[in-house]
Protein backbone atom coordinates (compact mmCIF):
# COMPACT_ATOMS: atom_id res chain seq x y z
CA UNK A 1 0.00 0.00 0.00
CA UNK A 2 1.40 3.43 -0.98
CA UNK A 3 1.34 5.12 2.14
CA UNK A 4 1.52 8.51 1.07
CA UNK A 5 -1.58 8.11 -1.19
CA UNK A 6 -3.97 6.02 1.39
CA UNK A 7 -3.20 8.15 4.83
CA UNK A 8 -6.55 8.61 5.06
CA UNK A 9 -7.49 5.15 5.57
CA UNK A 10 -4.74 4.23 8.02
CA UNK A 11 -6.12 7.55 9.97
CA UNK A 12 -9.12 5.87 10.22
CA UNK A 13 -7.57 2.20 11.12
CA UNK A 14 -5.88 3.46 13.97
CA UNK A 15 -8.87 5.58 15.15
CA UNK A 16 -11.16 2.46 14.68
CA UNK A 17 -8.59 0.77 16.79
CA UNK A 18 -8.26 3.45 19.52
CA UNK A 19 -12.22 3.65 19.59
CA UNK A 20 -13.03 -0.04 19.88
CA UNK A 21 -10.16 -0.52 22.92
CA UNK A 22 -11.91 2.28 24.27
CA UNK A 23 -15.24 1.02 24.18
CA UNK A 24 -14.27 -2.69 24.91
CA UNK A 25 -11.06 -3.00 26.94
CA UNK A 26 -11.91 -3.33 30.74
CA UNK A 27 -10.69 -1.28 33.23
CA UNK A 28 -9.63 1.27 30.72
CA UNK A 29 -12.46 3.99 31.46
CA UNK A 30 -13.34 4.45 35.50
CA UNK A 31 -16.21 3.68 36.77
CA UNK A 32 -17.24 1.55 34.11
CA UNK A 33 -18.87 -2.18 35.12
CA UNK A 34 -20.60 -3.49 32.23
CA UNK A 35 -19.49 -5.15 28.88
CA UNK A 36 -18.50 -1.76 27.30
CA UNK A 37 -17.26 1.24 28.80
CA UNK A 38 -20.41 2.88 27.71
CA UNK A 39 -22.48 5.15 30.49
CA UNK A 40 -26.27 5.31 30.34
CA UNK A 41 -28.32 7.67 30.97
CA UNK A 42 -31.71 7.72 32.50
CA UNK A 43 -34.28 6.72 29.69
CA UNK A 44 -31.55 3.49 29.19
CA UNK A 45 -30.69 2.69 32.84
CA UNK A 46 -33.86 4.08 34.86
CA UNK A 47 -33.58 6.13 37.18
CA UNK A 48 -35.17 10.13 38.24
CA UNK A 49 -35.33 12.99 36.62
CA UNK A 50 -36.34 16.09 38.19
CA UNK A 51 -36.81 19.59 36.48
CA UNK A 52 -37.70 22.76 39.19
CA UNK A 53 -37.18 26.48 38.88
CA UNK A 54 -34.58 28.27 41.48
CA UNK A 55 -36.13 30.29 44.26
CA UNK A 56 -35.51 33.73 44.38
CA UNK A 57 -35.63 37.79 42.92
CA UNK A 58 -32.89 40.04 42.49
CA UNK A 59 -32.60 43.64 42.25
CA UNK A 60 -30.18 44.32 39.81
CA UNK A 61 -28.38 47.55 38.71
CA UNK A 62 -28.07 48.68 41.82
CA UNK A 63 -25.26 50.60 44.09
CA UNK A 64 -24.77 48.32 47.55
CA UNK A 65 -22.92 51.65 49.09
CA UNK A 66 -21.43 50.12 52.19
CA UNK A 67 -20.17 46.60 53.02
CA UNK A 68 -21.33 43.49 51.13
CA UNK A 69 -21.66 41.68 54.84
CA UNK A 70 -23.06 44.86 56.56
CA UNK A 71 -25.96 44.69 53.74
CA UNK A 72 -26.31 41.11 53.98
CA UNK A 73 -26.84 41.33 57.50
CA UNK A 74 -29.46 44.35 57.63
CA UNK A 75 -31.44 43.46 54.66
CA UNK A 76 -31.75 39.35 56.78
CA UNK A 77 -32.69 41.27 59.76
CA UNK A 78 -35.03 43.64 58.08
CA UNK A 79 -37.18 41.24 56.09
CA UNK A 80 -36.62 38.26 59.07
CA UNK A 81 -35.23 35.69 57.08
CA UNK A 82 -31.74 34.08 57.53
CA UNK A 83 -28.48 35.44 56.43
CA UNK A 84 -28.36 32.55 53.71
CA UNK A 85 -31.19 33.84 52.25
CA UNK A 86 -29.40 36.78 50.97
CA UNK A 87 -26.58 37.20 48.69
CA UNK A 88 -25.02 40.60 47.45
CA UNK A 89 -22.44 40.53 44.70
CA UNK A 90 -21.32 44.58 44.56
CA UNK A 91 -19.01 44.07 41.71
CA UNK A 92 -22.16 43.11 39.32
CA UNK A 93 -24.80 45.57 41.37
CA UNK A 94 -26.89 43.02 42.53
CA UNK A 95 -28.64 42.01 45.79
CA UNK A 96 -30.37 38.56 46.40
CA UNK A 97 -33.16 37.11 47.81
CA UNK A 98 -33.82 32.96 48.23
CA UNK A 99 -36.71 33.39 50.03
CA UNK A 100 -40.76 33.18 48.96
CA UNK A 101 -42.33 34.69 51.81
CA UNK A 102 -41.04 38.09 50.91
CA UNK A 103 -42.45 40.42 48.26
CA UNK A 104 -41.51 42.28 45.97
CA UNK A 105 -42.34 45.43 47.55
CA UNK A 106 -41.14 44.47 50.79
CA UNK A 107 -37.84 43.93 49.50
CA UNK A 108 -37.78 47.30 47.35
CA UNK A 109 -38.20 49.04 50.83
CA UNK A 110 -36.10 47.54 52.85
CA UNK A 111 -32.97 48.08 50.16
CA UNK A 112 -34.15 51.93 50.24
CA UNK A 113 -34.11 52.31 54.08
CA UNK A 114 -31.01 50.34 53.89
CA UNK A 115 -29.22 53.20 51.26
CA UNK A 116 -29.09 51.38 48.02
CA UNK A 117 -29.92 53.42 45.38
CA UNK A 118 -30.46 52.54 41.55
CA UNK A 119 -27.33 53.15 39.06
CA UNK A 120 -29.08 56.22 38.16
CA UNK A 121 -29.24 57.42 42.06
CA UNK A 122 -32.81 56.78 42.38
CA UNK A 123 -34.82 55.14 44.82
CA UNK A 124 -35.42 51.16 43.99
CA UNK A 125 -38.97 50.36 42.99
CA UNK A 126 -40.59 47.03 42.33
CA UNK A 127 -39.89 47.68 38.67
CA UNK A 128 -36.28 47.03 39.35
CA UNK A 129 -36.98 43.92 40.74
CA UNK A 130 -37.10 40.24 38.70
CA UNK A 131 -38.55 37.31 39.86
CA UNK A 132 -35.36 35.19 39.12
CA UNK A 133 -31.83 34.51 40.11
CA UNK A 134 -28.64 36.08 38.48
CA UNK A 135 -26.55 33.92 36.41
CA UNK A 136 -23.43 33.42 38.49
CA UNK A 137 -25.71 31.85 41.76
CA UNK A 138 -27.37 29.42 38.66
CA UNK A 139 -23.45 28.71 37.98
CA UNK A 140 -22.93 28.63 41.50
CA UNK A 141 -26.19 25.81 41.99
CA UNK A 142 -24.83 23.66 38.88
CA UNK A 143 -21.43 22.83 40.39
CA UNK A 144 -22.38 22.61 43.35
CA UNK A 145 -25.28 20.15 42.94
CA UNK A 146 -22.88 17.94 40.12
CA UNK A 147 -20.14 17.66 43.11
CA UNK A 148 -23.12 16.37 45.32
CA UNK A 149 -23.74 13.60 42.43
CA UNK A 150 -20.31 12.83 42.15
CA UNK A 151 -19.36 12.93 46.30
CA UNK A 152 -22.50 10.33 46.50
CA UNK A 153 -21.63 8.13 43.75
CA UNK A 154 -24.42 8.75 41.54
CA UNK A 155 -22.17 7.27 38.21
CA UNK A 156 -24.05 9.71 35.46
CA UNK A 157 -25.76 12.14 37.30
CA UNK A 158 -25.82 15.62 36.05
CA UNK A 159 -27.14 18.76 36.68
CA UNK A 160 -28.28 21.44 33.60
CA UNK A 161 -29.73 24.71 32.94
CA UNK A 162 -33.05 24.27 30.70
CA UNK A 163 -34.39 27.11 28.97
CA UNK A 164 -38.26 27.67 28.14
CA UNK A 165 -39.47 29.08 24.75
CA UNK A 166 -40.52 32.11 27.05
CA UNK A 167 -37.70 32.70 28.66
CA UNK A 168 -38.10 30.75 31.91
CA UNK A 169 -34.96 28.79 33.18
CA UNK A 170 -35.26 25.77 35.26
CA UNK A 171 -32.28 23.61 36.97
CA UNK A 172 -32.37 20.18 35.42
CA UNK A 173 -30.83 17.04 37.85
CA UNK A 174 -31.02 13.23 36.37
CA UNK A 175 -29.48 10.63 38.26
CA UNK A 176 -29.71 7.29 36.69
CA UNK A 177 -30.61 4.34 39.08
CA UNK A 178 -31.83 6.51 41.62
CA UNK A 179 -34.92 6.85 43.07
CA UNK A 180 -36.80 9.94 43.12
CA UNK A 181 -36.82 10.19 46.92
CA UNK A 182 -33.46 9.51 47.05
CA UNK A 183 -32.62 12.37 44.89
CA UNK A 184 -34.91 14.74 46.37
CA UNK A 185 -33.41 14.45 49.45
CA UNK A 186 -29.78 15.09 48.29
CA UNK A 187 -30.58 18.60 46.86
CA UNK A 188 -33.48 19.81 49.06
CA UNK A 189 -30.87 20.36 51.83
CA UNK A 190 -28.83 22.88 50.86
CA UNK A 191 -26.18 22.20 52.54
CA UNK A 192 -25.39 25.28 54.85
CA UNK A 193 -22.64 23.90 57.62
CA UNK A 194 -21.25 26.45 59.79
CA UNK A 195 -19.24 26.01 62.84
CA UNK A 196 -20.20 28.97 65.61
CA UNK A 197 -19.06 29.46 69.10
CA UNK A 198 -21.41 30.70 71.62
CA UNK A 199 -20.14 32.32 74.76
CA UNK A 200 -21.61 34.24 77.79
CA UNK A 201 -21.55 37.96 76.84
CA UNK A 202 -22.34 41.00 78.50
CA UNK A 203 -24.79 41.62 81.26
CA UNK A 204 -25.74 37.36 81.61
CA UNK A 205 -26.38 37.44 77.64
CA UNK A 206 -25.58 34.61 75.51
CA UNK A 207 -23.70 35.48 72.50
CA UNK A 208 -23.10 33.68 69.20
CA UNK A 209 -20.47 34.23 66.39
CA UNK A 210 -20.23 31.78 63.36
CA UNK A 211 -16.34 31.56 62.85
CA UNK A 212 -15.59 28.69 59.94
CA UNK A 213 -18.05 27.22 56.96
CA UNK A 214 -17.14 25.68 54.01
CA UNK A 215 -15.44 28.17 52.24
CA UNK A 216 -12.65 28.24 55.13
CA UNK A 217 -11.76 24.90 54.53
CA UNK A 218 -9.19 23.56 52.41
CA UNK A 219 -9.38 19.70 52.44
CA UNK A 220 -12.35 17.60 53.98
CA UNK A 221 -11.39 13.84 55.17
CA UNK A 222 -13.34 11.14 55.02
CA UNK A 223 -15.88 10.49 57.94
CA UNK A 224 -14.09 8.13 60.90
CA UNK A 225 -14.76 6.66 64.29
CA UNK A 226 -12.82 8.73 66.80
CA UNK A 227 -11.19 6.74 69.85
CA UNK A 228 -14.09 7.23 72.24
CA UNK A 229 -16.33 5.88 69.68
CA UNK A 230 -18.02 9.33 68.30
CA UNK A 231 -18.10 9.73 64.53
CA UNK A 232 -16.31 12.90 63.24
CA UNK A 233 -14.94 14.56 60.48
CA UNK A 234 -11.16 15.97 59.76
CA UNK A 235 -10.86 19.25 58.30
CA UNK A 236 -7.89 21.16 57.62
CA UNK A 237 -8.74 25.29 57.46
CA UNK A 238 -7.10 27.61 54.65
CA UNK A 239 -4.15 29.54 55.55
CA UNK A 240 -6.01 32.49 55.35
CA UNK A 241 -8.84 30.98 57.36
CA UNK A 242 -6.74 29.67 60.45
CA UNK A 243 -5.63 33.39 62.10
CA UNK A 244 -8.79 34.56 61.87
CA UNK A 245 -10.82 31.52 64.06
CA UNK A 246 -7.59 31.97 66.18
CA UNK A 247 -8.26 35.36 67.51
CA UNK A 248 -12.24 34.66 67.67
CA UNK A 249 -11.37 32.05 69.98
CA UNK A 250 -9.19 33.39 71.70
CA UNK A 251 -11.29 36.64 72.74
CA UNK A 252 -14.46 34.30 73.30
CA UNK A 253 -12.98 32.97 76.27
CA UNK A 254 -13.26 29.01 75.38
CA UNK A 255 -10.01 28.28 75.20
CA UNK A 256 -9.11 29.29 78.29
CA UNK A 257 -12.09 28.83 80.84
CA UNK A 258 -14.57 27.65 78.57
CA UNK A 259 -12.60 24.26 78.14
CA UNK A 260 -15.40 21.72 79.11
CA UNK A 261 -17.88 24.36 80.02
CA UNK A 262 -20.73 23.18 77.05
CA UNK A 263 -23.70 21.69 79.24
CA UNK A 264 -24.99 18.24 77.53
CA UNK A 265 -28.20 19.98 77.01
CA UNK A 266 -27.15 21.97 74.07
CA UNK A 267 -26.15 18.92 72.54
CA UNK A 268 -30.19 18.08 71.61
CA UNK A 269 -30.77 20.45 68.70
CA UNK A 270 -31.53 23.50 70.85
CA UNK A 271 -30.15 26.30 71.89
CA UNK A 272 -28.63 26.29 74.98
CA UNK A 273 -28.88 29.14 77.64
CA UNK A 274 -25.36 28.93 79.53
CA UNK A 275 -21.83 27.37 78.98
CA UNK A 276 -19.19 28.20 76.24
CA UNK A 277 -19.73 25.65 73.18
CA UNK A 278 -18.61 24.82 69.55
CA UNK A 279 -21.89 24.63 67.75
CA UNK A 280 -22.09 22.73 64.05
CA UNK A 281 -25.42 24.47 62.37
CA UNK A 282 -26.54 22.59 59.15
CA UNK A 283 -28.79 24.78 57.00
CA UNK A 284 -29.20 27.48 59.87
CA UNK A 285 -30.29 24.64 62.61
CA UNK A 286 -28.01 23.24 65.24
CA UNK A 287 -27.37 19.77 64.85
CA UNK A 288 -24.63 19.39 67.65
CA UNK A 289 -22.87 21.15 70.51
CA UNK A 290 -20.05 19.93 72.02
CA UNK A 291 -17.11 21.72 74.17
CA UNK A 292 -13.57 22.46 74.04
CA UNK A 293 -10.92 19.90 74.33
CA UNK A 294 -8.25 20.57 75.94
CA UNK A 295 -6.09 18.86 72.84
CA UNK A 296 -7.77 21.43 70.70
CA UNK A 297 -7.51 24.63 72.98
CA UNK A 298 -3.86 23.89 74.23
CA UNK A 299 -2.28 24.18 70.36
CA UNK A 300 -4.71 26.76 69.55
CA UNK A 301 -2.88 29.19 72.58
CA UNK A 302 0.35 28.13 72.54
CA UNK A 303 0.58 29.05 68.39
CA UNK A 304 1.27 25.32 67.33
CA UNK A 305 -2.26 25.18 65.69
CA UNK A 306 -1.43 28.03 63.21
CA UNK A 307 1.12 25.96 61.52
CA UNK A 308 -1.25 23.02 60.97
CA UNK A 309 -4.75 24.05 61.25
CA UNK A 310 -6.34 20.48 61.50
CA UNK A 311 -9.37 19.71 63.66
CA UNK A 312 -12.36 17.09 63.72
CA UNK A 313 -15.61 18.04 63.64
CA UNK A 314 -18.02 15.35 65.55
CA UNK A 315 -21.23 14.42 64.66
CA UNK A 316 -23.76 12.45 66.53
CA UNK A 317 -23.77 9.11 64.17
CA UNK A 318 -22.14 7.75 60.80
CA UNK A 319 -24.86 8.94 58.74
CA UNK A 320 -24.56 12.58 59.86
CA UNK A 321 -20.92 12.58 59.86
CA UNK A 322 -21.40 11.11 55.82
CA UNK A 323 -23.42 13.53 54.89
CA UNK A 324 -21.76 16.46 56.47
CA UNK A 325 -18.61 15.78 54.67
CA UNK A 326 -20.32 15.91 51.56
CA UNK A 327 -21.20 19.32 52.15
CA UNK A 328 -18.48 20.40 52.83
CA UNK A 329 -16.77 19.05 49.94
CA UNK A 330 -19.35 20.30 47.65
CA UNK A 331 -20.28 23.63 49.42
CA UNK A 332 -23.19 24.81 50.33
CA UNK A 333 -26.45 26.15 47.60
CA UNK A 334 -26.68 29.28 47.28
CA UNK A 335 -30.36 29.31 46.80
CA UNK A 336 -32.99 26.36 47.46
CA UNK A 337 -34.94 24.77 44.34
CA UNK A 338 -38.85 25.58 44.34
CA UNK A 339 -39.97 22.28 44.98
CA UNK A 340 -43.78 22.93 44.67
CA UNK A 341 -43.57 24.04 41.15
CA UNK A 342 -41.22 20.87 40.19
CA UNK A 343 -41.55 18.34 37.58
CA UNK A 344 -40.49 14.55 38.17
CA UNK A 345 -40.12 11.84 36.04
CA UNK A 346 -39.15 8.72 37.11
CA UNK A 347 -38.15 5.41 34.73
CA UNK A 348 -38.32 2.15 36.25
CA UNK A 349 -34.78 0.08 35.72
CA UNK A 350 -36.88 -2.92 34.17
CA UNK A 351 -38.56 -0.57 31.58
CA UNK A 352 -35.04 1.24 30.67
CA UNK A 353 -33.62 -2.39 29.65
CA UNK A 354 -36.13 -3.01 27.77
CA UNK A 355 -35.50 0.35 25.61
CA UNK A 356 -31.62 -0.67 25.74
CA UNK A 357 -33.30 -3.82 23.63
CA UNK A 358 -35.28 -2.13 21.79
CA UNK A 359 -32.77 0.03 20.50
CA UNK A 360 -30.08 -2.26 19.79
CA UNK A 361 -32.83 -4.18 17.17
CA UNK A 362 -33.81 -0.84 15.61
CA UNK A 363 -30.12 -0.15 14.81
CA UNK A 364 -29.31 -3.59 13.92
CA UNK A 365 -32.79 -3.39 11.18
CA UNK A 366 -31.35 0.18 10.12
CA UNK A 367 -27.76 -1.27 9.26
CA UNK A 368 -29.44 -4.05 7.24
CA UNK A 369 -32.03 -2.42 5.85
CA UNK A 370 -29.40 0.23 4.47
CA UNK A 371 -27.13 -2.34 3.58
CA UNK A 372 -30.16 -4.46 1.75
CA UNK A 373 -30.80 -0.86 -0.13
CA UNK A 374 -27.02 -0.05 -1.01
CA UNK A 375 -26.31 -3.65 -2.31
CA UNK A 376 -29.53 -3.42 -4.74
CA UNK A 377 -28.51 -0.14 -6.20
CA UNK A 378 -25.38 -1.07 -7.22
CA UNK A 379 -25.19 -4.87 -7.19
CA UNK A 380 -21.15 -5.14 -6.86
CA UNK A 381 -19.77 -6.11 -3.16
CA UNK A 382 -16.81 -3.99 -3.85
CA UNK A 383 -18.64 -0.86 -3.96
CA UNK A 384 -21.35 -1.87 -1.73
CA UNK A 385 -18.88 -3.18 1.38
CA UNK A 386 -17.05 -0.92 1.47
CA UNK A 387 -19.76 1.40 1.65
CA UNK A 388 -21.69 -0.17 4.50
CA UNK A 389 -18.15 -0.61 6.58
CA UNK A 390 -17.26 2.95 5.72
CA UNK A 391 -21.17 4.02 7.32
CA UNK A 392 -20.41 2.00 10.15
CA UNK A 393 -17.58 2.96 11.28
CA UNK A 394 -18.60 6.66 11.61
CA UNK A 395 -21.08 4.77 14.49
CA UNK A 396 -18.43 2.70 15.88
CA UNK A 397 -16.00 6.62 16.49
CA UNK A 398 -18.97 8.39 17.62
CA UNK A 399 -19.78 5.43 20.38
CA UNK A 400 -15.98 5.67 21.22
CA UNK A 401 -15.89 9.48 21.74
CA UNK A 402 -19.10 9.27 23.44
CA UNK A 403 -17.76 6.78 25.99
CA UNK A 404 -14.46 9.00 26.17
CA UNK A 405 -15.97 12.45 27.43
CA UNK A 406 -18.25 10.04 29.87
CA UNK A 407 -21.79 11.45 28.23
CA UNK A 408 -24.76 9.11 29.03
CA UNK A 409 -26.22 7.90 26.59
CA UNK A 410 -30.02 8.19 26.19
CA UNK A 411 -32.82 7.00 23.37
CA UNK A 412 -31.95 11.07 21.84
CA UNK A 413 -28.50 9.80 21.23
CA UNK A 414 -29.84 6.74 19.49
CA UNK A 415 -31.99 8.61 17.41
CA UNK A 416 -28.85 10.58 16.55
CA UNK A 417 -26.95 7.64 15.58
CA UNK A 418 -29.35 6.21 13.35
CA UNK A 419 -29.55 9.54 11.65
CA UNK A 420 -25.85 9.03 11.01
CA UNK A 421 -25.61 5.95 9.01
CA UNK A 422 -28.64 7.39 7.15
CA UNK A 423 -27.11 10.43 6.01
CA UNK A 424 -23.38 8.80 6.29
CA UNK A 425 -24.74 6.30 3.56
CA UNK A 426 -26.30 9.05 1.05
CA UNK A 427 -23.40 10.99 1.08
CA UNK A 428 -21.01 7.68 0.41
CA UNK A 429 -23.84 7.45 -2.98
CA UNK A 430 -23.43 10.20 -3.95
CA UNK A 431 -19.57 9.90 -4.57
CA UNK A 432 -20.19 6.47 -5.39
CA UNK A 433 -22.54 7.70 -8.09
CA UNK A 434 -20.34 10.78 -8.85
CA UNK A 435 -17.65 8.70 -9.47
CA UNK A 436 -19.10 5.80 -11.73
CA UNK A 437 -21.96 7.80 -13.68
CA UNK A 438 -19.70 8.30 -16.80
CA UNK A 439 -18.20 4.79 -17.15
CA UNK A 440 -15.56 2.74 -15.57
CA UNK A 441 -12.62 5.11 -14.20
CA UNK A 442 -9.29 4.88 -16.34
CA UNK A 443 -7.11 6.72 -14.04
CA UNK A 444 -6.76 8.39 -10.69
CA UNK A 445 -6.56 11.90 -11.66
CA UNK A 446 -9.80 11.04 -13.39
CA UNK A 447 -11.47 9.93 -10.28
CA UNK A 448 -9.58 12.51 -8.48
CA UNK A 449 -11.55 15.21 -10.24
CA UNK A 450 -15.06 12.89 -10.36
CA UNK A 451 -14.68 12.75 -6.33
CA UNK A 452 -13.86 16.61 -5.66
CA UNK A 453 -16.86 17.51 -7.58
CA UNK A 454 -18.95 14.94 -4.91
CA UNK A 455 -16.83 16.45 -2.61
CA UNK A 456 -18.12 19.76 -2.76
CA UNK A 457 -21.76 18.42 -2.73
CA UNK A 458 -21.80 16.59 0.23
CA UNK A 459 -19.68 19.44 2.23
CA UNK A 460 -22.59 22.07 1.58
CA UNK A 461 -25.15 19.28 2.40
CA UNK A 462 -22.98 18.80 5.49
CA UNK A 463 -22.91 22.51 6.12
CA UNK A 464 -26.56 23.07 6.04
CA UNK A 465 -27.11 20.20 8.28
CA UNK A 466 -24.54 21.71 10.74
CA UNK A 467 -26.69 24.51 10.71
CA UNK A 468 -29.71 23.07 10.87
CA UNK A 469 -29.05 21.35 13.89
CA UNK A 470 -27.15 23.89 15.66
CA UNK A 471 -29.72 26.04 17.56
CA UNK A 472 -31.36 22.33 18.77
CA UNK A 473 -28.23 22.07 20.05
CA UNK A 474 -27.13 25.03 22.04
CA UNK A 475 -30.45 25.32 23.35
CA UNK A 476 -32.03 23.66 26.35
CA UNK A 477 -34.48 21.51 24.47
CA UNK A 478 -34.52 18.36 26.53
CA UNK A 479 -33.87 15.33 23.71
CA UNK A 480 -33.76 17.30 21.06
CA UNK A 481 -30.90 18.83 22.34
CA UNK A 482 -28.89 15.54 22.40
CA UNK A 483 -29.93 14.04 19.26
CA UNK A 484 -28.93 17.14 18.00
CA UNK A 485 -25.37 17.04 19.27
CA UNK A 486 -24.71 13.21 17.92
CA UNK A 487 -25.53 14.01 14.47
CA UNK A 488 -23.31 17.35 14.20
CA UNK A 489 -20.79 14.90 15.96
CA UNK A 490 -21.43 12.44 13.33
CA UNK A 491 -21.54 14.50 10.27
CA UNK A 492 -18.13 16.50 11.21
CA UNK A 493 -16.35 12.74 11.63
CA UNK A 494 -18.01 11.65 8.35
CA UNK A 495 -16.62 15.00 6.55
CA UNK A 496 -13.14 15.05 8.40
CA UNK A 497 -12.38 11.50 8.19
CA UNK A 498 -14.45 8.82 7.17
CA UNK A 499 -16.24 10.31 3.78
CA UNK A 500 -12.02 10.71 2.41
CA UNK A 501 -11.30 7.25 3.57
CA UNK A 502 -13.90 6.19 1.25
CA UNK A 503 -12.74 7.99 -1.46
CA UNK A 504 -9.54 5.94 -1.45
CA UNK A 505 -10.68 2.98 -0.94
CA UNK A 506 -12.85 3.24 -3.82
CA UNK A 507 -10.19 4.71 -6.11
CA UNK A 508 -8.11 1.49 -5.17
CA UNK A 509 -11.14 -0.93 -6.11
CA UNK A 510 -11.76 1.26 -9.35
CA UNK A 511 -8.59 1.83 -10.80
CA UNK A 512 -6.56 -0.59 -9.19
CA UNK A 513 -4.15 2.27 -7.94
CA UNK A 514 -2.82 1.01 -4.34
């Protein structure tokens, strides 16, 4: 073989090659159990689906005009809802609010007593208030709901932005094998933990200061039993983090005469009225209380804890001391999903295999019913295998990239790949055609200039499917979206690689030039 003249086809050897270890070699992709490295996704593994919008309004365009915490902090207090529940972001003029039982107008008046004026210098009215959440906490929700998926285990899970033909944008989470329940319960909580100290104050006043949360932290261990038997988890703070809860310890008093001062009582989920304690609060509630070691308070005096900020935070059983890691590792929502207006769809595993079934007979009747087609138009195995192998192997790269960048694949995908050795097969007739309309070829500069001219054809029809398909697929259109995707995949492979492959094959069966 002249390898200077056939490159194209030993490109496409070797990627055949690369694709089918890919899909078939075990071990080779992580995570992977069954007999191809192939993920699933929902509507071909079961599992839950559920589709809710974000809750929440923002002011927007706005000057904050004093400190982003000092504004956080008044505008809580002022409308009675927790600090959580508010987010300002000066940079981009914008203050937030995750919470339904405030208005619109209660929330316009609260900013003006509070000094925030439009970018204009006016006062804020309702009119400058949207019923929807800014674009970076959205951001913010999708990362931090996929690390969820991916600290639990859910293999395929994903979280999306969806987009409604009116403008509406909803946070999409599937999590294959899952049940809805299940799921529900992983990104309801959102996932707040705060450490606070709380300390007798002034006058026989009790007085609480939050002093670490997630963002403090630099690595999270993995949940362990502690040597009197409690569970717990081992943190390590930021350098930047460490000083700070230094000094607020340090002026609270509990690492001095506070050591063992937190009464058991404060230990049941309420508030306690006396005693210095190290409270963990998950989502604004206290879940546990406990009080200052002395193995903790002695480094933190003496300077040695500064060096290497590592503590254990202790929880009351495994599965609280489980799921607090994973918030911490994953952070905290910024806003809560609205639940009530949700939509849920749930697939049964049983039901999903039989679509897996289903699917692999359509595309096994689609490859011979093309093949059946191809082999009575032209009647000559040389043109017509090649052909078919040609059509299928644009399948057999797109299944291979697919199970490369880990995307599940769903009944949408199918669809897609189907439409692939559809219009992967008219496009290998039409050079076919191109080629052999005038009578046998006599040369290769003969073909040569037969196949540019089908060249050119079948790169504007791939064009104008490219665009076509495009919008379907940068838009949040559910299915569509993903059928889309697999056939600009599988038309760019046929153009780039597979269609010129062809081309010399057939010049080698026509002309007999190797």
């Amino acid at each position: 073989m002249n390898l200077r003249e056939n490159w194209r086809v030993i490109v496409l050897t070797l990627l055949l090659v690369g694709s089918g270890t890919v899909l078939l070699a075990p071990g080779i992709i992580e995570g992977s159990t069954g007999p191809t490295n192939l993920q699933y996704g929902l509507e071909l593994d079961g599992g839950t689906r559920i589709r809710a919008p974000v809750v929440g309004m923002t002011a927007a365009d706005v000057n904050v005009g004093q400190t982003p915490d000092g504004l956080r902090d008044a505008v809580a207090d002022n409308l009675s809802v927790p600090t959580r529940d508010v987010y300002v972001r000066p940079q981009g003029g914008t203050v937030e609010v995750f919470n339904d039982s405030v208005s619109q107008s209660e929330f316009a008046t609260v900013l003006n007593d509070q000094g925030v004026t439009t970018a204009d210098g006016s006062q804020v009215t309702t009119d400058n208030i949207e019923n929807r959440v800014t674009e970076a906490t959205r951001q913010q929700m999708l990362e931090t709901i996929n690390r969820k998926l991916q600290e639990t285990g859910l293999a395929g899970g994903s979280a999306t932005v969806a987009t409604t033909v009116n403008g509406e944008k909803y946070i999409v989470i599937e999590a294959p094998n899952r049940g809805a329940e299940e799921l529900r319960n992983l990104i309801s909580d959102r996932g707040v933990v705060e450490i606070h100290i709380r300390y007798p104050g002034e006058n026989g006043t009790m007085t609480q200061e939050r002093v670490l949360d997630a963002e403090d932290l630099q690595r999270v261990g993995d949940p362990e039993v502690g040597p009197n038997g409690e569970h717990q988890v081992p943190v390590r703070l930021t350098e930047s983090a460490a000083p700070e809860f230094v000094e607020k310890m340090k002026q609270s008093g509990i690492t001095t005469t506070g050591v063992g001062q937190c009464p058991r009582s404060a230990g049941e989920g309420q508030p306690n009225e006396q005693g210095y304690c190290l409270l963990t609060l998950v989502n604004g509630d206290v879940e546990a209380a406990h009080s200052m070691s002395g193995s903790l308070a002695n480094p933190i005096n003496n300077g040695e804890f500064e060096q290497d900020p590592v503590f254990v935070m202790t929880t009351t059983n495994a599965s609280e001391a489980q799921s607090q890691a994973i918030n911490l590792r994953a952070g905290a929502l910024r806003a809560p999903l609205d639940f009530q207006n949700a939509q849920v769809y749930t697939l049964e595993p049983s039901l999903a295999d039989r679509f897996k079934l289903n699917s692999l007979l359509t595309g096994l009747v689609a490859v011979l019913a093309v093949s059946g087609v191809v082999y009575l138009r032209y009647g000559e195995p040389k043109v017509a295998l090649p052909m078919i192998v040609t059509a299928l192997s644009e399948v057999a790269l797109l299944l291979g990239f697919i199970a490369v960048v880990r995307l599940p694949l769903d009944l949408s995908h199918i669809a897609g790949l189907i439409a692939v050795i559809g219009t992967g097969v008219d496009d290998l007739i039409i050079i076919a055609d191109e080629v052999m309309s005038e009578g046998d070829v006599s040369s290769a500069r003969v073909f040569q200039s037969r196949f540019r001219k089908a060249f050119w054809v079948i790169g504007a029809a791939a064009a104008t499917t490219i665009i076509a398909m495009s919008p379907l697929a940068v838009l949040s259109l559910g299915d569509l979206r993903g059928f889309a995707i697999v056939t600009i995949l599988g038309v760019l492979i046929g153009v780039l690689i597979t269609r010129p492959a062809y081309g010399d094959i057939l010049r080698a069966l026509t002309t007999g030039d190797n």
